[in-house]
Protein backbone atom coordinates (compact mmCIF):
# COMPACT_ATOMS: atom_id res chain seq x y z
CA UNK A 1 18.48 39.05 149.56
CA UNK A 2 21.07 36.18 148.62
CA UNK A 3 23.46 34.55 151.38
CA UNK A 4 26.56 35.54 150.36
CA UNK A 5 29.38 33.05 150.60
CA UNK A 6 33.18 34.04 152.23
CA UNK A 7 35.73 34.86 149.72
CA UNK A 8 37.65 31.64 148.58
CA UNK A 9 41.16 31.03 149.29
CA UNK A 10 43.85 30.24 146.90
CA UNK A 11 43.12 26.98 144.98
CA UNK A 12 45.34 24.12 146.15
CA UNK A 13 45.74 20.64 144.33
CA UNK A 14 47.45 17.65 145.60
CA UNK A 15 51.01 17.22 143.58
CA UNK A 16 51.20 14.35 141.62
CA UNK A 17 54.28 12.61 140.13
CA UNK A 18 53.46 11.67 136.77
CA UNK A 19 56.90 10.21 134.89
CA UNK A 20 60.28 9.75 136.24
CA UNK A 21 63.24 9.26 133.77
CA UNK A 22 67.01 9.00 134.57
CA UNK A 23 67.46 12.93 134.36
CA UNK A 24 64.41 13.61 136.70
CA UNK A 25 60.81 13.82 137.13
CA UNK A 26 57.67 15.44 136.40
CA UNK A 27 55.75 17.06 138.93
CA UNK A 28 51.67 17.80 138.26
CA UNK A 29 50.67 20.99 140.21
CA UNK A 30 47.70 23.52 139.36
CA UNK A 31 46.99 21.98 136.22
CA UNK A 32 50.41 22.82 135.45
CA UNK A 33 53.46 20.25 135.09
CA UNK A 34 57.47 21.42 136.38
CA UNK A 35 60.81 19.14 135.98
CA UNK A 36 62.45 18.46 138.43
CA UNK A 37 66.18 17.80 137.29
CA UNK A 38 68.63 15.06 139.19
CA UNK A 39 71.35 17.74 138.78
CA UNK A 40 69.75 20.39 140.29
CA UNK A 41 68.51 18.08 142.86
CA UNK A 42 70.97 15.33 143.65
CA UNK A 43 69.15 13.69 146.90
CA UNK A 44 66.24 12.84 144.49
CA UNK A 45 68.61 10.58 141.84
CA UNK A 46 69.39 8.02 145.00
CA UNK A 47 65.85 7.91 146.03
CA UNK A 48 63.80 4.86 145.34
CA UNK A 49 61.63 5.82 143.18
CA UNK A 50 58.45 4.89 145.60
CA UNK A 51 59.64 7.30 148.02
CA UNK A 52 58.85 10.00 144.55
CA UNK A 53 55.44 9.28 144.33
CA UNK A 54 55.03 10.05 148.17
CA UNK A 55 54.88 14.04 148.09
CA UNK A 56 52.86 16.35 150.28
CA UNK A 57 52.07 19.86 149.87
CA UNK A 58 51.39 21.11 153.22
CA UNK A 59 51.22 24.69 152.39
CA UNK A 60 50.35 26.53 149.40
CA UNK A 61 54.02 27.28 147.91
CA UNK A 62 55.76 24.09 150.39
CA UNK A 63 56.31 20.60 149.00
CA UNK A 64 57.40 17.45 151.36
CA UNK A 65 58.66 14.23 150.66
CA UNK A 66 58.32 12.47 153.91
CA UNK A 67 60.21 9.25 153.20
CA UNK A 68 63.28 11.43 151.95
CA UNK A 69 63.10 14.09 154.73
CA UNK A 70 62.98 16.89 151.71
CA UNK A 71 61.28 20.34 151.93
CA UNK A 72 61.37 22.33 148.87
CA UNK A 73 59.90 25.67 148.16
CA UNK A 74 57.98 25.43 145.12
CA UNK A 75 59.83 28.55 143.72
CA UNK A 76 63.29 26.04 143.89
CA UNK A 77 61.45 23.91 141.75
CA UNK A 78 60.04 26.81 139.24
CA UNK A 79 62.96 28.58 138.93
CA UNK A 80 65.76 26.52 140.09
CA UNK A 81 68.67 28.70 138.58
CA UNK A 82 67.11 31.49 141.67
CA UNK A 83 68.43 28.76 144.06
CA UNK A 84 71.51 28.08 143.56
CA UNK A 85 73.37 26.33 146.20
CA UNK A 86 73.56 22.32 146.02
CA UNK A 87 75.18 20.56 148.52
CA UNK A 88 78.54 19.57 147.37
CA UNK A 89 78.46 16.60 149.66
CA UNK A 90 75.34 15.02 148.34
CA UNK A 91 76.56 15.88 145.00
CA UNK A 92 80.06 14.29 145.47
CA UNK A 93 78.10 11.18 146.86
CA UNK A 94 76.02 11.14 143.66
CA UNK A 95 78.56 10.98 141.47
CA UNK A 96 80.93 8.52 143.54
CA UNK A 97 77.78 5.67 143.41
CA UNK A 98 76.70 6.71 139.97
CA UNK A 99 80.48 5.72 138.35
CA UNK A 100 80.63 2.51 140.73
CA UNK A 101 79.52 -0.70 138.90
CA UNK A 102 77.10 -2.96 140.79
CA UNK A 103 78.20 -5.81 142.73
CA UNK A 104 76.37 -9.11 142.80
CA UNK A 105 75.20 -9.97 146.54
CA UNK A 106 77.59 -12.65 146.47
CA UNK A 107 80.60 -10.32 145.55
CA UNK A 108 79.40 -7.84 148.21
CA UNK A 109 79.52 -10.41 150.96
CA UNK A 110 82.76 -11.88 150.00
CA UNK A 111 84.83 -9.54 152.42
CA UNK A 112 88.84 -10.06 151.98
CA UNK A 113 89.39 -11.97 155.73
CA UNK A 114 92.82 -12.20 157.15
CA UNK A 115 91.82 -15.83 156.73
CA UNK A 116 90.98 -16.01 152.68
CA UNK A 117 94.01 -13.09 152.09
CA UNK A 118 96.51 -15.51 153.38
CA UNK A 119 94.98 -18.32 150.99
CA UNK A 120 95.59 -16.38 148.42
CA UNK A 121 98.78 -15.36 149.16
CA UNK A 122 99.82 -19.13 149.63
CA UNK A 123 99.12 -20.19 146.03
């Protein structure tokens, strides 16, 4: 008579982020690979992209990005169009930084002083 083993539990794999582009990112998870779309998920487009690579799965259908303070079903990320609602202020603050040219550190810490406003004033 053969030991019999308990019955295994569902098969769980680490996620992996595999390539990140400027409309998203690919996510590696049972073998299988999902996109992950900036549109559909706004906070991700500001994110550095370090803070990507970072993700957890805590729990069989349950991702985590620590650094980012995200928790996404894995069914959001399957079949986003089933989740619908985007926050429209994280979507609004998306597009506001995305239209906004880049300042050079210099430019950004050349604030308009009473001081340097009245110099310009007097030329």
């Amino acid at each position: 008579m053969s030991p019999r083993s308990a019955k295994r539990g569902a098969r769980i794999s680490a996620p992996e982020v595999t390539q990140v582009s400027v409309r998203g990112f690919w996510l590696k998870l049972d073998g299988a690979e999902h996109f992950v779309a900036f549109a559909e998920f706004p906070f991700f487009r500001v994110a550095p992209v370090q803070s990507l690579f970072r993700v957890r799965r805590p729990a069989e259908g349950h991702l985590r990005w620590p650094d980012l303070d995200v928790d996404l079903e894995l069914d959001s990320i399957r079949e986003p169009a089933r989740y619908p609602l985007v926050s429209k202020v994280a979507t609004a603050r998306v597009h506001e930084t995305a239209g906004r040219p880049e300042r050079s550190r210099a430019a950004a810490n050349k604030k308009a002083t009473p001081r340097r406003q009245a110099r310009s004033r007097a030329r």
